[in-house]
C-alpha atoms as a PDB file:
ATOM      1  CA  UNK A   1       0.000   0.000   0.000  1.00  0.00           C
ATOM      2  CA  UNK A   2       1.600   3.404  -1.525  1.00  0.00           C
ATOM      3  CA  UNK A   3       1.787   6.043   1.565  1.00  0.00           C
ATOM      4  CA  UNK A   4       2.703   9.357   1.471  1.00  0.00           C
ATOM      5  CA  UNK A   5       2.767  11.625   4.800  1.00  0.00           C
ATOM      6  CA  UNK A   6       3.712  15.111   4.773  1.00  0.00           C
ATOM      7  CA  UNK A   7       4.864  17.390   8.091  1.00  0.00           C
ATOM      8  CA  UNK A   8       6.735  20.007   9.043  1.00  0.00           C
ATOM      9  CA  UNK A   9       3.642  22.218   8.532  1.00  0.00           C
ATOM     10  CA  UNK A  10       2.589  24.982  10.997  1.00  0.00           C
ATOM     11  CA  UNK A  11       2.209  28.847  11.914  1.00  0.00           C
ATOM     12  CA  UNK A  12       4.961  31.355  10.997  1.00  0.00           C
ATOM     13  CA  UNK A  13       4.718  35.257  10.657  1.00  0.00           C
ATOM     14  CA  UNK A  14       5.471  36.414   7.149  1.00  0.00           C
ATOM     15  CA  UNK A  15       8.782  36.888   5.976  1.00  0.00           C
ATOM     16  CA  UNK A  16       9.459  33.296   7.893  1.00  0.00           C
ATOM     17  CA  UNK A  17      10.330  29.840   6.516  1.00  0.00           C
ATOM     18  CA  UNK A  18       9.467  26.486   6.956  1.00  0.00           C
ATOM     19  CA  UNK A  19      10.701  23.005   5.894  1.00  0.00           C
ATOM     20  CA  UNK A  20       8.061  20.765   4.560  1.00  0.00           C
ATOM     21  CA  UNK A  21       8.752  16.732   4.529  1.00  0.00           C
ATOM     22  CA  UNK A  22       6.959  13.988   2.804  1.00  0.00           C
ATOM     23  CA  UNK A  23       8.222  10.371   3.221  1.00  0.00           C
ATOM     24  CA  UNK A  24       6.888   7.974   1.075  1.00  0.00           C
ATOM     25  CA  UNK A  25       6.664   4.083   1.445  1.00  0.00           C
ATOM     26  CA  UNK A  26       4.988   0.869  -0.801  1.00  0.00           C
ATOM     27  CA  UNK A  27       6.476   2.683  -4.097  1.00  0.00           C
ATOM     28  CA  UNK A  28       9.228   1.997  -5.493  1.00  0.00           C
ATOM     29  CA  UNK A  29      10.195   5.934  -5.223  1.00  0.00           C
ATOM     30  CA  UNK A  30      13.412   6.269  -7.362  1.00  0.00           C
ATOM     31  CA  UNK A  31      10.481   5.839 -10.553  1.00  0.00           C
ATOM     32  CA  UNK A  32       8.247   8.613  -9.566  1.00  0.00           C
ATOM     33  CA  UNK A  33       8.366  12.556 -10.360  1.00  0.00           C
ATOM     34  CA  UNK A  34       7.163  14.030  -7.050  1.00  0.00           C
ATOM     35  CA  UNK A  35       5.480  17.191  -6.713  1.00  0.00           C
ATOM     36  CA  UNK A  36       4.093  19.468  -3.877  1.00  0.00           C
ATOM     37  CA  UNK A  37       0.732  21.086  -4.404  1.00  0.00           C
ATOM     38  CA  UNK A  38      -1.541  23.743  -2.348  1.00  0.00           C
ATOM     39  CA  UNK A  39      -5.196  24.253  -1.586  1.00  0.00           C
ATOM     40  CA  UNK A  40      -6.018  27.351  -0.047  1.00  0.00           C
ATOM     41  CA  UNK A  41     -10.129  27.582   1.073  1.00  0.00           C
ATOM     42  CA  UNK A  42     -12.408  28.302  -1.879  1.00  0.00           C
ATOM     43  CA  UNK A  43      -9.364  27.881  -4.294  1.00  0.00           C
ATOM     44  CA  UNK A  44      -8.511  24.677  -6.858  1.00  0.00           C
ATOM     45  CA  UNK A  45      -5.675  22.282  -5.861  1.00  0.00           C
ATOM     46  CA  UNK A  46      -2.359  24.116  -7.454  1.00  0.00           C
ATOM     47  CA  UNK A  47       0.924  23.194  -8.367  1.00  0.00           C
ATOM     48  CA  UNK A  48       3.915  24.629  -6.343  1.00  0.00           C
ATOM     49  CA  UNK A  49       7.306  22.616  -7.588  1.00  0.00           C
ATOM     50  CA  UNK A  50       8.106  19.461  -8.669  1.00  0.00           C
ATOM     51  CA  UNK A  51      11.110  17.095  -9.917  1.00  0.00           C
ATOM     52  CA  UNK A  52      11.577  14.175 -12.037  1.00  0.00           C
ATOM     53  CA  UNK A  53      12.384  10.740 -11.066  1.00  0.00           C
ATOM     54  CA  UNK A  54      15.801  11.487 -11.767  1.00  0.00           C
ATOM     55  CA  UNK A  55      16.171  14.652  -9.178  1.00  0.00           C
ATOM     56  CA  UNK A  56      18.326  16.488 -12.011  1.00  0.00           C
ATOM     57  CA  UNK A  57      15.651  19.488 -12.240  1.00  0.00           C
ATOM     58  CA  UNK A  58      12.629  20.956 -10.768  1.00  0.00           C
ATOM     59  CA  UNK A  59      10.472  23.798 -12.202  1.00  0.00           C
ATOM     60  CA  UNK A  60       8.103  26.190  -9.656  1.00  0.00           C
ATOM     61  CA  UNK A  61       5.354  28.227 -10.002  1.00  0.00           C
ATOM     62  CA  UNK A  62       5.653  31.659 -10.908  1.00  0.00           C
ATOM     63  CA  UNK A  63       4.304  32.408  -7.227  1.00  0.00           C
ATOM     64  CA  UNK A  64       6.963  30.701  -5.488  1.00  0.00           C
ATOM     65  CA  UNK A  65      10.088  30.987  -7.677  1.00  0.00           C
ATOM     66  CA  UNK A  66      12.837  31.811  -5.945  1.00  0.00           C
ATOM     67  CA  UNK A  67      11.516  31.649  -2.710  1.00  0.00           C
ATOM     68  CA  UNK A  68      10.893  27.783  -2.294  1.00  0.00           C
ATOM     69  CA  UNK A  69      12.985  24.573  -2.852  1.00  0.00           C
ATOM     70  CA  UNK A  70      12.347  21.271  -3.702  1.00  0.00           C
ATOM     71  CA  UNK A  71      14.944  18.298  -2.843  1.00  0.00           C
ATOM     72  CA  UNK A  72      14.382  14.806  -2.836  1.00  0.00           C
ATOM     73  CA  UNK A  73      17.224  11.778  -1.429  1.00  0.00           C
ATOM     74  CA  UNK A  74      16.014   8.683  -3.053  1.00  0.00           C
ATOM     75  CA  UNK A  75      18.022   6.753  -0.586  1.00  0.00           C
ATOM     76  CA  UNK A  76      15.779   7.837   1.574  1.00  0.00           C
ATOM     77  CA  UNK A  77      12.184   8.160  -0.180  1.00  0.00           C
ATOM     78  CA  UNK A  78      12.028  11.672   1.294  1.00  0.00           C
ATOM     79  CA  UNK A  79      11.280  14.659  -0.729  1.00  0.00           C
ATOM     80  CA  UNK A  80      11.210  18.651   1.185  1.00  0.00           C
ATOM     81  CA  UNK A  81       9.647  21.991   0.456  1.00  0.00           C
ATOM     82  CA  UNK A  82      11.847  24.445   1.681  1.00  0.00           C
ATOM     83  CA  UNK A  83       9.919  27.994   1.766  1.00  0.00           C
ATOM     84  CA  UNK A  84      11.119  31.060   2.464  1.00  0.00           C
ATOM     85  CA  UNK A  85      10.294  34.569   2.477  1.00  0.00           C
ATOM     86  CA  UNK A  86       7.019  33.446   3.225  1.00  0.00           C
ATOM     87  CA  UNK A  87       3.981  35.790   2.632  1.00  0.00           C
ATOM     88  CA  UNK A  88       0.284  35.206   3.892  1.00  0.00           C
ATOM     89  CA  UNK A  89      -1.022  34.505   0.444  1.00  0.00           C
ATOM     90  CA  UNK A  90       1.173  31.174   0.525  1.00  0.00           C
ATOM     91  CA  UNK A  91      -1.676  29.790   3.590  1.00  0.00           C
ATOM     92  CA  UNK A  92      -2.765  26.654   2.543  1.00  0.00           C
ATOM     93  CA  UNK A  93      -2.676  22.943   3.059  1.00  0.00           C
ATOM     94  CA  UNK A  94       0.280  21.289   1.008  1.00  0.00           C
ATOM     95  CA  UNK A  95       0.363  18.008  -0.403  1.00  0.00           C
ATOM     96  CA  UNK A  96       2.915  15.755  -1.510  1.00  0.00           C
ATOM     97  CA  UNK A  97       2.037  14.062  -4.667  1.00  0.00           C
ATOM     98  CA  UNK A  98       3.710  10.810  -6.681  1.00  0.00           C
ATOM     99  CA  UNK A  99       3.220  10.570 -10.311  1.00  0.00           C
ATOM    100  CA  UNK A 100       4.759   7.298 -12.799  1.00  0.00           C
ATOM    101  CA  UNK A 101       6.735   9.199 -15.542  1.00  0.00           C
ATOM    102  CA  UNK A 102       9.444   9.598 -17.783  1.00  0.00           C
ATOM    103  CA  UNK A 103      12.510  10.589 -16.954  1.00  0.00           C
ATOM    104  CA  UNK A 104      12.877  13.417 -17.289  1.00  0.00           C
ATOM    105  CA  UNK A 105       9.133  14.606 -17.189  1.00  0.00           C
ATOM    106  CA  UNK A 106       7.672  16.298 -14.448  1.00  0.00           C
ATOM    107  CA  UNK A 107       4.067  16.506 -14.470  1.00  0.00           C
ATOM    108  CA  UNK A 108       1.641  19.822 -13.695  1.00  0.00           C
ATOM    109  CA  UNK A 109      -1.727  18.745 -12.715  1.00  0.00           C
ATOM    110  CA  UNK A 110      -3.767  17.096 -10.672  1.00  0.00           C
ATOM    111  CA  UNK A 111      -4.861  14.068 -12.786  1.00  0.00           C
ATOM    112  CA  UNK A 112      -1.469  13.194 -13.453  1.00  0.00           C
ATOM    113  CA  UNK A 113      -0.509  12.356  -9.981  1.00  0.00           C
ATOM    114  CA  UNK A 114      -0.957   9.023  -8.616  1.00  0.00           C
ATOM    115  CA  UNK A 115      -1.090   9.013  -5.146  1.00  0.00           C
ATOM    116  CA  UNK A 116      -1.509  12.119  -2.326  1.00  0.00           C
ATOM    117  CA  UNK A 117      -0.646  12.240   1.136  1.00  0.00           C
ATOM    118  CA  UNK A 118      -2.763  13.777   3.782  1.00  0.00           C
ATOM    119  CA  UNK A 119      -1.830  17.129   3.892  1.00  0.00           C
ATOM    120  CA  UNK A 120       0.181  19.296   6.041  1.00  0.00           C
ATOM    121  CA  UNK A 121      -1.377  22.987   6.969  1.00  0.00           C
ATOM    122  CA  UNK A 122       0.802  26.462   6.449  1.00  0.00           C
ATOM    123  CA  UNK A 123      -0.237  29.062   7.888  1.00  0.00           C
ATOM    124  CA  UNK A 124       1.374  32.716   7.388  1.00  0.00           C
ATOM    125  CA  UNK A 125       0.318  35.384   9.812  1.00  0.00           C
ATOM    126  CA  UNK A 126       0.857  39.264   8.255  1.00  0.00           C
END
């Protein structure tokens, strides 16, 4: 059974950082992109970053370019979110996301993900 639990989640003022975890288990991880997403209330599930089976790239969302970081140690099955410069408008729950794919592909949206963890809240007080 594929399992994917996020933490590291929490309060922080804005301007703040946080380091968001996800380990993963029953997958044989070293074959899967893995992404982080966000849902704020009201709002559609979004992408944030993401990075190919291979680890060698990762490509953000306008919003959070150059402010957050995605890593993953395959050694490990444990991929981070490393935000920074946090601002209010990033408050949302995040979720860690597996998808089966190429290479060198990393998937954008929602469908293409096979399996979602939980969910880990961020909250960013102004």
């Amino acid at each position: 059974q594929v399992q994917l639990a996020e933490s590291g989640g929490g309060l922080v003022q804005a301007g703040g950082s946080l380091r968001l975890s996800c380990a993963a288990s029953g997958l044989t991880f070293s074959t899967y992109a893995m992404a982080w997403f966000r849902q704020a209330p009201g709002k559609e599930r979004e992408f944030v970053g993401g990075m190919p089976k291979n680890g060698d790239t990762t490509y953000y969302a306008d919003s959070v370019k150059g402010r957050f970081t995605i890593s993953r140690d395959n050694a490990k099955n444990l991929v981070y979110l490393q935000m920074n410069s946090l601002k209010p408008e990033d408050t949302a729950v995040y979720y860690c996301a597996a998808a089966p794919s190429g290479r060198f592909y990393i998937p954008l949206r929602v469908y293409e993900y096979a399996y979602w963890g939980q969910g880990t809240q961020v909250t960013v007080s102004s």
